[in-house]
Protein backbone atom coordinates (compact mmCIF):
# COMPACT_ATOMS: atom_id res chain seq x y z
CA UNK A 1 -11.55 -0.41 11.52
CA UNK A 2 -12.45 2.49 8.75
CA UNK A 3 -10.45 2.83 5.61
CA UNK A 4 -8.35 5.89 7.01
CA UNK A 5 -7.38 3.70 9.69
CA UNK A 6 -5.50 1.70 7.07
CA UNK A 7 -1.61 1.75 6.71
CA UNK A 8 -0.53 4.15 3.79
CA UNK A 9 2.02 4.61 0.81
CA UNK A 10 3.27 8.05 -0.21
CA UNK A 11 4.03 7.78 -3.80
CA UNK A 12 4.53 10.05 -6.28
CA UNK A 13 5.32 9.91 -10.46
CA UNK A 14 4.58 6.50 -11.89
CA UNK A 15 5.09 3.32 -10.42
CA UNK A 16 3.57 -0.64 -11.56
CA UNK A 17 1.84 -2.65 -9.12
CA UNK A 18 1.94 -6.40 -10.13
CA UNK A 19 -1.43 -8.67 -9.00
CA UNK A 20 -1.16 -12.22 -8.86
CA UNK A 21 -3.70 -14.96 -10.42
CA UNK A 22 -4.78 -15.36 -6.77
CA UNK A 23 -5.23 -12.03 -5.15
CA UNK A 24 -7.35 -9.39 -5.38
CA UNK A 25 -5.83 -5.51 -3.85
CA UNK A 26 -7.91 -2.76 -2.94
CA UNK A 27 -6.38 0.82 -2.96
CA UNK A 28 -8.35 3.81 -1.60
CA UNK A 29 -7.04 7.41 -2.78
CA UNK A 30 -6.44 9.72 0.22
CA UNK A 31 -5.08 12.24 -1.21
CA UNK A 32 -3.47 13.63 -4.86
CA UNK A 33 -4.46 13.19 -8.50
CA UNK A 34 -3.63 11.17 -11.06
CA UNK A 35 -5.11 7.73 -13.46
CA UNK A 36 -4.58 4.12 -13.45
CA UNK A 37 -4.52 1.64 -15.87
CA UNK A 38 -5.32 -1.96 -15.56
CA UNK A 39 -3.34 -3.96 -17.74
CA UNK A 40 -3.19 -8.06 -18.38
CA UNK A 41 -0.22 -9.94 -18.54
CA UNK A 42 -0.62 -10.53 -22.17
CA UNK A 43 -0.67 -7.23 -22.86
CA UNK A 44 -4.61 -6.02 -23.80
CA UNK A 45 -5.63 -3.08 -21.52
CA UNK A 46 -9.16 -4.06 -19.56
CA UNK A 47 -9.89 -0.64 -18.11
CA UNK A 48 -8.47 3.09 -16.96
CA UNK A 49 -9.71 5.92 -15.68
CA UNK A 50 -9.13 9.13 -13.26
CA UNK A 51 -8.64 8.60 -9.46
CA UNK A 52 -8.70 11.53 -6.95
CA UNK A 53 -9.48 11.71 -2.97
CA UNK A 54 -12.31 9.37 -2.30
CA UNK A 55 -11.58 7.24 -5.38
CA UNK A 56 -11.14 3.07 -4.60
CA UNK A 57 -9.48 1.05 -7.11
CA UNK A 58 -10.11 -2.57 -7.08
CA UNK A 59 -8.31 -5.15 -9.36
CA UNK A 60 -8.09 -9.44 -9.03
CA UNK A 61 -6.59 -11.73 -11.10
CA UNK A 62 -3.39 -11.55 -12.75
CA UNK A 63 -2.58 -8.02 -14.07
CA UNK A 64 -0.42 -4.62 -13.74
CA UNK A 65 -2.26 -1.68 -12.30
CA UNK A 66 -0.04 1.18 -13.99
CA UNK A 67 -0.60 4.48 -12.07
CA UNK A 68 0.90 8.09 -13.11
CA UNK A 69 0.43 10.87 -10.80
CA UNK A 70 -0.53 14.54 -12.06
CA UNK A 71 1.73 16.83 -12.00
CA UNK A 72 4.70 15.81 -10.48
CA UNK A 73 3.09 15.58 -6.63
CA UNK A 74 2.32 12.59 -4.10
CA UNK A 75 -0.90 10.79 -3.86
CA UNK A 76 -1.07 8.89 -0.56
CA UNK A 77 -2.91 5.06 -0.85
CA UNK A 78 -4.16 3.26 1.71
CA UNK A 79 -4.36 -0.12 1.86
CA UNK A 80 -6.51 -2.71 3.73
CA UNK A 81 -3.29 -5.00 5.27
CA UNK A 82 0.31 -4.78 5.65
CA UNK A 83 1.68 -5.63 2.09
CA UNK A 84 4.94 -3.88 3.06
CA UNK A 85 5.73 -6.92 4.97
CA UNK A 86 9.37 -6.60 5.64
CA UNK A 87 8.75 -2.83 6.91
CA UNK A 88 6.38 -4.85 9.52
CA UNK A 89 8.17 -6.92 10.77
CA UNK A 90 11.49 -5.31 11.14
CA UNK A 91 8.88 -2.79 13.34
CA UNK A 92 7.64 -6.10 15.29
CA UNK A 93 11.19 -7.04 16.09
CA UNK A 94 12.18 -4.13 17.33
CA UNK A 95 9.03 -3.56 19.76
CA UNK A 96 9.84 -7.21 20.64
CA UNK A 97 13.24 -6.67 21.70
CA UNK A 98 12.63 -3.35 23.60
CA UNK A 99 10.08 -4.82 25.40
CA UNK A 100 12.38 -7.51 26.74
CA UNK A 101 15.06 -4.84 27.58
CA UNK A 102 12.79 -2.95 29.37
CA UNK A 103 11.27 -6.18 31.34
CA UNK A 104 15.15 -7.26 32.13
CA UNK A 105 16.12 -3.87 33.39
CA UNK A 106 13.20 -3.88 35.67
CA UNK A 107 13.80 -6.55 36.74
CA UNK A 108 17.22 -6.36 37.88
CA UNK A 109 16.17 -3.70 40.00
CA UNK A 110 17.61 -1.32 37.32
């Protein structure tokens, strides 16, 4: 699976993403311009810079990645897994139960 093939965000403005001690994120910049700041917990700023189309952001440990788009626009993101978990799984549920309604109306000779 290539990165385009990953699930996306549409975002647009400013927005905080939080990263736990344990996890690391990856974010790949489809599309739109903007910056984003890496922040610790405590405050001190370890790093910003300028992302545009092609630009991957990578970030472990525990911090805020603080990201303000240009202008007003969108910037789509595309990330490696599912973090919109929820989203998901309400999707999963409701394949899961059409399937069934499908496989009952079959067969009933429906």
């Amino acid at each position: 699976m290539g990165i385009r093939d990953w699930p996306q965000q549409t975002r647009s403005s400013q927005w905080d993403e939080r990263v736990s001690e344990t996890q690391t994120v990856i974010r790949y910049v489809l599309d739109g311009t903007g910056t984003v700041a890496c922040t610790s917990n405590d405050g001190g700023e370890a790093g910003s810079g300028v992302v545009g189309p092609g630009s991957i952001v990578e970030a472990e440990g525990d911090c805020v990645l603080k990201w303000d788009v240009d202008g007003g626009g969108d910037m789509v993101i595309l990330t490696p897994g599912f973090e919109m978990g929820g989203a998901f799984l309400f999707v999963l549920v409701g394949l899961i139960l059409l399937s069934g309604v499908l496989i009952t109306g079959v067969g009933t000779g429906g």
